[in-house]
PDB file of N, CA and C in Angstrom:
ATOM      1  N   UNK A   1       0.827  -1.183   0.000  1.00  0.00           N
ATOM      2  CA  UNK A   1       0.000   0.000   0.000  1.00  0.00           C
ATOM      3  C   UNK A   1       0.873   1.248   0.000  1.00  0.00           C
ATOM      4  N   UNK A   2       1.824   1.405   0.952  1.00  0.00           N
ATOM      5  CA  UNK A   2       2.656   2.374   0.900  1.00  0.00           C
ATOM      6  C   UNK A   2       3.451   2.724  -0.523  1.00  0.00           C
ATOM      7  N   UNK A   3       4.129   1.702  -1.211  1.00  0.00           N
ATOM      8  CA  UNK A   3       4.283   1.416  -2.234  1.00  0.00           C
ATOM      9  C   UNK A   3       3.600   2.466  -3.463  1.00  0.00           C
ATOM     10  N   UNK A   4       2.875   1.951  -3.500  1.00  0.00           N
ATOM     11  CA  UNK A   4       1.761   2.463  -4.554  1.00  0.00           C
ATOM     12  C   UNK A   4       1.272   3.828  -3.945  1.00  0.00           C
ATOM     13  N   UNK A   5       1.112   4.227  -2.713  1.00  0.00           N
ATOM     14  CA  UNK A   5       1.168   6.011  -2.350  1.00  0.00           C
ATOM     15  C   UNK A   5       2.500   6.452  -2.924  1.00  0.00           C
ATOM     16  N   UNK A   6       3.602   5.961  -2.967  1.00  0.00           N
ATOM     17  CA  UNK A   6       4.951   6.466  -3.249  1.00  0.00           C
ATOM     18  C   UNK A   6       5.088   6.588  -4.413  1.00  0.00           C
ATOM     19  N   UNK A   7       4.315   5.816  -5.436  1.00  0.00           N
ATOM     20  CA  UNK A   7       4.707   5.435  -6.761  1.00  0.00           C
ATOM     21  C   UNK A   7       3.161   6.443  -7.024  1.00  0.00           C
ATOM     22  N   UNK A   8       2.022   6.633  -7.021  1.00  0.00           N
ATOM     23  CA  UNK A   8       1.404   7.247  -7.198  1.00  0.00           C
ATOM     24  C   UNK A   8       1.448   9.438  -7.258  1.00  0.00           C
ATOM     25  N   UNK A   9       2.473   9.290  -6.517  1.00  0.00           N
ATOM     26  CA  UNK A   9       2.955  10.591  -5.983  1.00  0.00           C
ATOM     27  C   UNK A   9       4.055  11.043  -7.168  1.00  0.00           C
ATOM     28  N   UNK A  10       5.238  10.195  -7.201  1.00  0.00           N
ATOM     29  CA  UNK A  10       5.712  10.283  -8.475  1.00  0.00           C
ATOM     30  C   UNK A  10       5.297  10.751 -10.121  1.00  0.00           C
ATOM     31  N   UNK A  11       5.898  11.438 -10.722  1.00  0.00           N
ATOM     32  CA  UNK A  11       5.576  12.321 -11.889  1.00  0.00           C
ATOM     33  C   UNK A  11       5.842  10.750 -13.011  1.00  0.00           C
ATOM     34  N   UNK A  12       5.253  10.759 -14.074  1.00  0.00           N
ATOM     35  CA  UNK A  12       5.313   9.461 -14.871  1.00  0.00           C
ATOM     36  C   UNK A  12       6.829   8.705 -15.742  1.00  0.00           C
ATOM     37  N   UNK A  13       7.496   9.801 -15.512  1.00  0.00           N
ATOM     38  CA  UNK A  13       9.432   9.594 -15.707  1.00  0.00           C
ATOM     39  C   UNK A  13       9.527   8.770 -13.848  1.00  0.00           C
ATOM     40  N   UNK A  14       9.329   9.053 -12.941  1.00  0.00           N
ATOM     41  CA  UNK A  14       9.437   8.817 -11.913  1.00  0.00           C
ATOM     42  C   UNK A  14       9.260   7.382 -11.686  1.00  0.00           C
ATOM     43  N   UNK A  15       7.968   7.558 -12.003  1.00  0.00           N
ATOM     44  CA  UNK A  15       7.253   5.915 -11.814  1.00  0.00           C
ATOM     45  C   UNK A  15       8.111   4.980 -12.605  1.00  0.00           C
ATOM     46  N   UNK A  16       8.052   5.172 -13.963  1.00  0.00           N
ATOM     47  CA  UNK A  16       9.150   4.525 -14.733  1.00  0.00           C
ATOM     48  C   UNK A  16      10.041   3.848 -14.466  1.00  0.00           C
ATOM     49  N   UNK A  17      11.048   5.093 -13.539  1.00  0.00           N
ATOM     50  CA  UNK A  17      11.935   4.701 -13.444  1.00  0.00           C
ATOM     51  C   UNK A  17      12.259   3.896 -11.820  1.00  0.00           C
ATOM     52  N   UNK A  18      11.570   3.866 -10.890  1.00  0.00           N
ATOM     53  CA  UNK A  18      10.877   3.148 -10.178  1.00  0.00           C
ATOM     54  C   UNK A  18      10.585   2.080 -10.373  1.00  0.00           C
ATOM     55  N   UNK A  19       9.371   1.920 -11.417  1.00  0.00           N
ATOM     56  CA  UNK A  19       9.167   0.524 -11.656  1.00  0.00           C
ATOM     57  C   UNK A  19      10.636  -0.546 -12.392  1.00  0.00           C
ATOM     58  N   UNK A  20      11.352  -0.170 -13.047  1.00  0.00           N
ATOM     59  CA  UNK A  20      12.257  -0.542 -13.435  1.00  0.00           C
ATOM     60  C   UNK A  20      13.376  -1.350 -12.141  1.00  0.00           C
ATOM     61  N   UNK A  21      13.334  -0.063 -11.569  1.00  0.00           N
ATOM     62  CA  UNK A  21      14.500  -0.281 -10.184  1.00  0.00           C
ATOM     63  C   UNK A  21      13.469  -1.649  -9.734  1.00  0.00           C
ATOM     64  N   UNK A  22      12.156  -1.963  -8.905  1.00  0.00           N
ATOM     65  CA  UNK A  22      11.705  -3.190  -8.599  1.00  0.00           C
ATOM     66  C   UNK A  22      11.659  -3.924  -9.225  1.00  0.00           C
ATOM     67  N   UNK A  23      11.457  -4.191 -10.753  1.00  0.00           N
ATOM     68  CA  UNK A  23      11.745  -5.413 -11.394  1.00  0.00           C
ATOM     69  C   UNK A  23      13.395  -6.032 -11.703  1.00  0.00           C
ATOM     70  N   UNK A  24      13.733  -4.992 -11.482  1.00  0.00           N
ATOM     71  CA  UNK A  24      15.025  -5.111 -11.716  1.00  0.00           C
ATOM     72  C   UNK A  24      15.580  -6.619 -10.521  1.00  0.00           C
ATOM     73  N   UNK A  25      15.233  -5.589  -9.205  1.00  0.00           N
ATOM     74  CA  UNK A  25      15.409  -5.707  -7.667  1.00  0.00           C
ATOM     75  C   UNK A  25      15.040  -8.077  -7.604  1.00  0.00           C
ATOM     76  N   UNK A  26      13.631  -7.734  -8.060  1.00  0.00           N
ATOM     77  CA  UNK A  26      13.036  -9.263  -8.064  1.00  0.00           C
ATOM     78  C   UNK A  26      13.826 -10.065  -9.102  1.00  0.00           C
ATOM     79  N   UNK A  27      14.191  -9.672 -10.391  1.00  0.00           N
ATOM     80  CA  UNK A  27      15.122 -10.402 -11.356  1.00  0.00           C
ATOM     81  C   UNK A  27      16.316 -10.767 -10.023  1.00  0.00           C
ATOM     82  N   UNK A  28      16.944  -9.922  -9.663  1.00  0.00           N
ATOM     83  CA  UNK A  28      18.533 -10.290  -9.245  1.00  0.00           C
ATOM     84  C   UNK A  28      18.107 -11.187  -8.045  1.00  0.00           C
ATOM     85  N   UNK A  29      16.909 -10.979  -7.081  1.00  0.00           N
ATOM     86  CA  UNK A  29      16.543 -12.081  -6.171  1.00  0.00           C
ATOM     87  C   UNK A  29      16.074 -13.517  -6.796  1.00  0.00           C
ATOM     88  N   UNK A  30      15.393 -13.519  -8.123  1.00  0.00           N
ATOM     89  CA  UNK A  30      14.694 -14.582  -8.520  1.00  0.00           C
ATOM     90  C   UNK A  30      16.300 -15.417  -9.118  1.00  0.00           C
ATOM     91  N   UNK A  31      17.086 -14.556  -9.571  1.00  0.00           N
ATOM     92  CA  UNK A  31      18.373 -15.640  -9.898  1.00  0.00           C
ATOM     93  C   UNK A  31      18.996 -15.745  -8.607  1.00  0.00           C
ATOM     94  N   UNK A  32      19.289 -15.004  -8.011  1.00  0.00           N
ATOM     95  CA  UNK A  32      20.630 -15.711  -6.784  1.00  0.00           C
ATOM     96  C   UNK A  32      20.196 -16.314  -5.847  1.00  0.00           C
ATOM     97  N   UNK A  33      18.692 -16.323  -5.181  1.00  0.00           N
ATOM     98  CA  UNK A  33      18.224 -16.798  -4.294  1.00  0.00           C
ATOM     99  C   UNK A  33      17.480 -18.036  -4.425  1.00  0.00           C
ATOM    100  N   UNK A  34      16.786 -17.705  -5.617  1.00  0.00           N
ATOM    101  CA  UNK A  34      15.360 -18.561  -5.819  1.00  0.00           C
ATOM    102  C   UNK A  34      15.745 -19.694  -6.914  1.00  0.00           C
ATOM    103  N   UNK A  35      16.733 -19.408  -7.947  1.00  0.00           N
ATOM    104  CA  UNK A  35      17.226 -20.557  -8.905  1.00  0.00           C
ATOM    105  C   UNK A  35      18.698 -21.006  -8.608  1.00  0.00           C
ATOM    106  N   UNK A  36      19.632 -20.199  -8.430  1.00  0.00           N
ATOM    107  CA  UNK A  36      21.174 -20.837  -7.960  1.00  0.00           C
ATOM    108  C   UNK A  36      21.086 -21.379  -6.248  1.00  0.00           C
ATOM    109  N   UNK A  37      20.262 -20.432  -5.466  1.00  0.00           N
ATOM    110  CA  UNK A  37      20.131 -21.088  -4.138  1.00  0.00           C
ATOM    111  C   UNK A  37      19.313 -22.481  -3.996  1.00  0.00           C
ATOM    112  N   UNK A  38      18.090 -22.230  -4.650  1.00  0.00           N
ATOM    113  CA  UNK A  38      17.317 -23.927  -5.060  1.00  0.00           C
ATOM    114  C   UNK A  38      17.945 -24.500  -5.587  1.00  0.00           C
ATOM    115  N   UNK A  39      18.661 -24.569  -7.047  1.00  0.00           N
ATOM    116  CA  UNK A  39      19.594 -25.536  -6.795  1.00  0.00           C
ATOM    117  C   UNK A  39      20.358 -26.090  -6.093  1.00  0.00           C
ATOM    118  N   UNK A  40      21.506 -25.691  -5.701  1.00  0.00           N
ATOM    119  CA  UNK A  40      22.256 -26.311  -4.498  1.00  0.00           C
ATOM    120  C   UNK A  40      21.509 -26.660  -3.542  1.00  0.00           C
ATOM    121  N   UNK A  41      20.187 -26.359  -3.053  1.00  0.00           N
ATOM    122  CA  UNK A  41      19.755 -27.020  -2.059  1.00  0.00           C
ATOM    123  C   UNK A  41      18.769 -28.068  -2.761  1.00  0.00           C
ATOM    124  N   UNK A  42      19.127 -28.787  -3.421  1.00  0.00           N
ATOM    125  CA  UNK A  42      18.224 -29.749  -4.602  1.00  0.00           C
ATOM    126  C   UNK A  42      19.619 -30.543  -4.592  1.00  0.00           C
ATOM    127  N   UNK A  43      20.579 -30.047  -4.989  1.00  0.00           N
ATOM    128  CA  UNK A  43      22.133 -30.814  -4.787  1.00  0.00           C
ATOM    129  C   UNK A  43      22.109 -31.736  -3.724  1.00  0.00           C
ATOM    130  N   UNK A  44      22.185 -30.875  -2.411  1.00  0.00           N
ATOM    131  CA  UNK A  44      22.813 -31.011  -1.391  1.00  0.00           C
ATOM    132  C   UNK A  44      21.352 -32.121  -1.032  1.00  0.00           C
ATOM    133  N   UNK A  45      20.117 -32.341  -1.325  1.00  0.00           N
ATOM    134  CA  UNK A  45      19.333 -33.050  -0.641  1.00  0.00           C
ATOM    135  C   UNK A  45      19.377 -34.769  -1.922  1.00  0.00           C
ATOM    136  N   UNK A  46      20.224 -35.071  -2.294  1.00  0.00           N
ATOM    137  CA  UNK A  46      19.549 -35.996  -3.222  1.00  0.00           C
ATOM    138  C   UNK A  46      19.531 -37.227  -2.778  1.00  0.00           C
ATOM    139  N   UNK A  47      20.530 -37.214  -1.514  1.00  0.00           N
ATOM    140  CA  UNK A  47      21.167 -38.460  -0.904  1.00  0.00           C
ATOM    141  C   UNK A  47      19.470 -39.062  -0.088  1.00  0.00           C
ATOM    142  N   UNK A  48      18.865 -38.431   0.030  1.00  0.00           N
ATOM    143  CA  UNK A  48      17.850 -37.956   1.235  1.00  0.00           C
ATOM    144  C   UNK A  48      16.571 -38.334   0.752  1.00  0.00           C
ATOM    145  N   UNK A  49      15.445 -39.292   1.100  1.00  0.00           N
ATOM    146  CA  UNK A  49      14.451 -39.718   0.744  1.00  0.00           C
ATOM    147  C   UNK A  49      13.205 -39.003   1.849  1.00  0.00           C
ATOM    148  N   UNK A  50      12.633 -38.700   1.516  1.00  0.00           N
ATOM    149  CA  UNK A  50      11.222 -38.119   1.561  1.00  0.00           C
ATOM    150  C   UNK A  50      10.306 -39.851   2.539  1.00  0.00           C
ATOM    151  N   UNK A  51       9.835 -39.495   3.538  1.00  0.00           N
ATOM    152  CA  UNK A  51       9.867 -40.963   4.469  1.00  0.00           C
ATOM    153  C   UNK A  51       7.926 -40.879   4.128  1.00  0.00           C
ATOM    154  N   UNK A  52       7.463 -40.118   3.344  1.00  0.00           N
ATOM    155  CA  UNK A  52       5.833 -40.161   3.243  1.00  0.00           C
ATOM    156  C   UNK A  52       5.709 -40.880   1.530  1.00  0.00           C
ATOM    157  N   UNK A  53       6.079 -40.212   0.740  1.00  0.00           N
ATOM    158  CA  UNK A  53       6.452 -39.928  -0.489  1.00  0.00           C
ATOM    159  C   UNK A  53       7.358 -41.265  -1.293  1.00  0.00           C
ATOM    160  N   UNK A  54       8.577 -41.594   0.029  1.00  0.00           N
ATOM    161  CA  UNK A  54       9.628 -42.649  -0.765  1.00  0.00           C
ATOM    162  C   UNK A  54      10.359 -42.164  -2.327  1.00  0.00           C
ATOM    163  N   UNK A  55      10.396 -40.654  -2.254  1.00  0.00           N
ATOM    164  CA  UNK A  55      10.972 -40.487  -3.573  1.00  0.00           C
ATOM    165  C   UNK A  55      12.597 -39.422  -3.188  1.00  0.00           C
ATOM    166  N   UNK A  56      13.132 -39.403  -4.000  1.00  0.00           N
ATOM    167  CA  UNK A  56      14.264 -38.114  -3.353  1.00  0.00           C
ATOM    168  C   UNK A  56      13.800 -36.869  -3.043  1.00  0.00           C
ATOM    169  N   UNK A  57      14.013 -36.194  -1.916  1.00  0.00           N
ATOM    170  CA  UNK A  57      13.941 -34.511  -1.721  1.00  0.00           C
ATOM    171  C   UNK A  57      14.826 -33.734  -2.916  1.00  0.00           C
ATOM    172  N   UNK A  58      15.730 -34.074  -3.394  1.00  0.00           N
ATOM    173  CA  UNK A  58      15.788 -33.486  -4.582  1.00  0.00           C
ATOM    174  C   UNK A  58      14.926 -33.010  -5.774  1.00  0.00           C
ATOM    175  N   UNK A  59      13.948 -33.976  -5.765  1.00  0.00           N
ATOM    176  CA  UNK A  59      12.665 -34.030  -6.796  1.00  0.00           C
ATOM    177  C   UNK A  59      11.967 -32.918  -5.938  1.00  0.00           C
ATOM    178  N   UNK A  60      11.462 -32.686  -4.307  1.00  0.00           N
ATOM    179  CA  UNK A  60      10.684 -31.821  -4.485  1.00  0.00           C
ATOM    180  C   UNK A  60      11.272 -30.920  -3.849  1.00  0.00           C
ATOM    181  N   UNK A  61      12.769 -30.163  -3.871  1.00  0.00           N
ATOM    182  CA  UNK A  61      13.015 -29.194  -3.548  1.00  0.00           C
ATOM    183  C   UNK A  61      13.285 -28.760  -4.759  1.00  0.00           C
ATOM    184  N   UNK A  62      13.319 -29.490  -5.975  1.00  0.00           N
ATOM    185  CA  UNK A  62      13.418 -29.154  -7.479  1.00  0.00           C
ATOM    186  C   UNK A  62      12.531 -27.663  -7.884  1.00  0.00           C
ATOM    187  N   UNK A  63      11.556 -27.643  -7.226  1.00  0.00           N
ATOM    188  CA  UNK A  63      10.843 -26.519  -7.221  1.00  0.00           C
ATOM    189  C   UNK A  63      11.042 -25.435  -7.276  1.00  0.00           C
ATOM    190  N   UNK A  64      11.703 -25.234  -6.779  1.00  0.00           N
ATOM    191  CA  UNK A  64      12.455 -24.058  -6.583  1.00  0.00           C
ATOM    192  C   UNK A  64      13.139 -23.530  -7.396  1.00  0.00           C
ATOM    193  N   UNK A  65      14.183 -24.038  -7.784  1.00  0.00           N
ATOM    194  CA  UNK A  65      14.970 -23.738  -9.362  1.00  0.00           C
ATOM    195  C   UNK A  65      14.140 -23.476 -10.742  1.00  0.00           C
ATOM    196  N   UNK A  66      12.683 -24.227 -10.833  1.00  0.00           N
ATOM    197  CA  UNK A  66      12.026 -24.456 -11.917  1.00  0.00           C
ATOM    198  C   UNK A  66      11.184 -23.487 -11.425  1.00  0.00           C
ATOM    199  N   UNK A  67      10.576 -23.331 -10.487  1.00  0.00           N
ATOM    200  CA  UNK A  67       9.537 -21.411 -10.166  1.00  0.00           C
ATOM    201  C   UNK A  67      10.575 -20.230 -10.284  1.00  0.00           C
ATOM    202  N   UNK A  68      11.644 -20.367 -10.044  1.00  0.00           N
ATOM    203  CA  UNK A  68      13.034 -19.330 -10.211  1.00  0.00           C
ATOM    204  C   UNK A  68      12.709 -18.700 -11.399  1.00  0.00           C
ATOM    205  N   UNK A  69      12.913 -20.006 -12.445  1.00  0.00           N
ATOM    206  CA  UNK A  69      12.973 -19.414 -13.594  1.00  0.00           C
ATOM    207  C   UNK A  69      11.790 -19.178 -15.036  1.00  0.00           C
ATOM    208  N   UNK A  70      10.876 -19.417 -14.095  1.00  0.00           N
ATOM    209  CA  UNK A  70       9.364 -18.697 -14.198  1.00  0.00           C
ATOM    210  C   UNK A  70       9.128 -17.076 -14.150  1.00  0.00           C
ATOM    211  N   UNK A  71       9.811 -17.335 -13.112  1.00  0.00           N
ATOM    212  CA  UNK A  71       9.970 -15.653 -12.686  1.00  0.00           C
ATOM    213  C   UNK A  71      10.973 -14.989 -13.196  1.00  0.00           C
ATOM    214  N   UNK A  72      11.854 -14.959 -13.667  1.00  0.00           N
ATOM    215  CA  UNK A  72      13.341 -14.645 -14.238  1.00  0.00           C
ATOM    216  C   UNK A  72      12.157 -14.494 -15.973  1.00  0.00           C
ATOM    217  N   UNK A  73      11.629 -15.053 -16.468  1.00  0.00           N
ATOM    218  CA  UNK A  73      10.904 -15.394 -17.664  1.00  0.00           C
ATOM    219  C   UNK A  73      10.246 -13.912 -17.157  1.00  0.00           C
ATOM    220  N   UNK A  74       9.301 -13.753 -16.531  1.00  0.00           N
ATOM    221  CA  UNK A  74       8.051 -13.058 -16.152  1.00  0.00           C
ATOM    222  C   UNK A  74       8.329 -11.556 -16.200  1.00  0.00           C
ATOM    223  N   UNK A  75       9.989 -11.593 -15.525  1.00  0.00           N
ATOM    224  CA  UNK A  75      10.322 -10.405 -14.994  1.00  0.00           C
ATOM    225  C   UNK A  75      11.201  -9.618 -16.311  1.00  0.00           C
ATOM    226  N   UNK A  76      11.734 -10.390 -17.021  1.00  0.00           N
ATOM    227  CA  UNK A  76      12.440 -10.286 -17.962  1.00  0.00           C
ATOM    228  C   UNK A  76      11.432  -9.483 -19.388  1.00  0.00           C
ATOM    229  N   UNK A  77       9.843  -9.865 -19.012  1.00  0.00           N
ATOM    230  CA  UNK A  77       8.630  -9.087 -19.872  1.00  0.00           C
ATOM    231  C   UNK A  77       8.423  -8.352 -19.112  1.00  0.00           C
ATOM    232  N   UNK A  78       8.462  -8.167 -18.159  1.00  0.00           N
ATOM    233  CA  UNK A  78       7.928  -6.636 -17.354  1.00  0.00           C
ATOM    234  C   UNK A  78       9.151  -5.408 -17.182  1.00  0.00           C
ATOM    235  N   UNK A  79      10.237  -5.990 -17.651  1.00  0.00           N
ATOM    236  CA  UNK A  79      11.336  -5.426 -17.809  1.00  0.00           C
ATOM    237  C   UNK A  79      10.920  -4.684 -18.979  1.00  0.00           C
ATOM    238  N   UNK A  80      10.901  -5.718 -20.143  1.00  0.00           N
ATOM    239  CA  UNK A  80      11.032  -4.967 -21.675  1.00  0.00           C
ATOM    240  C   UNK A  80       9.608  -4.086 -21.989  1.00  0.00           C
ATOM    241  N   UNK A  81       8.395  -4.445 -20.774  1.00  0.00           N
ATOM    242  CA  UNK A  81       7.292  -3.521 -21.251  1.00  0.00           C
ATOM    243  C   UNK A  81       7.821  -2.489 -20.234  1.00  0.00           C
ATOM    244  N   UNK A  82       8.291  -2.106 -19.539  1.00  0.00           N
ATOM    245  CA  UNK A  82       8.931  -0.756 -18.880  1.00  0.00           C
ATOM    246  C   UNK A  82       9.775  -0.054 -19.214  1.00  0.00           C
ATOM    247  N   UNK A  83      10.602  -0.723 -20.145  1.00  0.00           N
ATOM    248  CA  UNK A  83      11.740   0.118 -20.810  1.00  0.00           C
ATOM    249  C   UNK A  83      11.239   0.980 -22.077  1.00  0.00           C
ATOM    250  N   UNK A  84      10.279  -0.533 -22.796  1.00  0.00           N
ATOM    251  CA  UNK A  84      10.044   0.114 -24.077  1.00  0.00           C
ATOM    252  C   UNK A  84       8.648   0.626 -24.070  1.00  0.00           C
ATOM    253  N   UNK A  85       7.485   0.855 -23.235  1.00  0.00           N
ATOM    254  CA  UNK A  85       6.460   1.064 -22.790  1.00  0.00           C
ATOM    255  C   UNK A  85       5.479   0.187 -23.878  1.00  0.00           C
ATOM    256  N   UNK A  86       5.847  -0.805 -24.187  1.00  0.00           N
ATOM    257  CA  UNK A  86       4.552  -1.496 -25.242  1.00  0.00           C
ATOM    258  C   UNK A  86       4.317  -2.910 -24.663  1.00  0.00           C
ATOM    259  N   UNK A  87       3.136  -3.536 -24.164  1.00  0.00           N
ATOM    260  CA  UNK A  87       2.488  -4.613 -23.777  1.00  0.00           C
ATOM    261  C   UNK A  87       2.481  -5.369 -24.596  1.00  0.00           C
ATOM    262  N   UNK A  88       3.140  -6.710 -24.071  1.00  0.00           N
ATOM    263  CA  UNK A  88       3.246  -8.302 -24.524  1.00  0.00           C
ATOM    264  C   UNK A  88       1.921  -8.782 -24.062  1.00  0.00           C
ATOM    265  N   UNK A  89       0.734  -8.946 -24.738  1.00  0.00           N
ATOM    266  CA  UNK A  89      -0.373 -10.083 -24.796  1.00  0.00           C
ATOM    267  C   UNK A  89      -0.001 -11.109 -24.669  1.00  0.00           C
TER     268      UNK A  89
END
């Protein structure tokens, strides 16, 4: 909410360039945290069986790396409709 008072207040170069800086912000979290950090922790679990399931925790900490780069996808169009101001349908 605050957010959007801050970004609302802003002149439309402002917002812009605003919105840019947060997508930006979620790209560099969605790679170092959410796809290189899920991996290695998809690595580090493979030895490791899941005691409900009987399958590797690798398989479902896999998740993580593969929503990573969902978002890395997502952010990467909200990037290019902010730079270049034209909407991907």
């Amino acid at each position: 909410m605050a957010l959007v008072l801050f970004h609302d207040s802003l002149k439309p170069s402002g917002q812009r360039i605003l919105m840019i800086f947060i997508n930006t912000l979620i790209l560099l979290f969605a790679i170092l945290i959410i796809t290189i950090g899920g991996f290695k922790l998809a690595l580090s679990a493979r030895q490791e069986f899941s005691a409900l399931l009987g399958i590797p925790r690798s398989l479902v900490y896999a998740m993580a790396p593969i929503s990573g780069i969902f978002i890395i996808l997502a952010q990467i169009i909200n990037l290019y409709e902010d730079v270049t101001g034209t909407k991907i349908e």
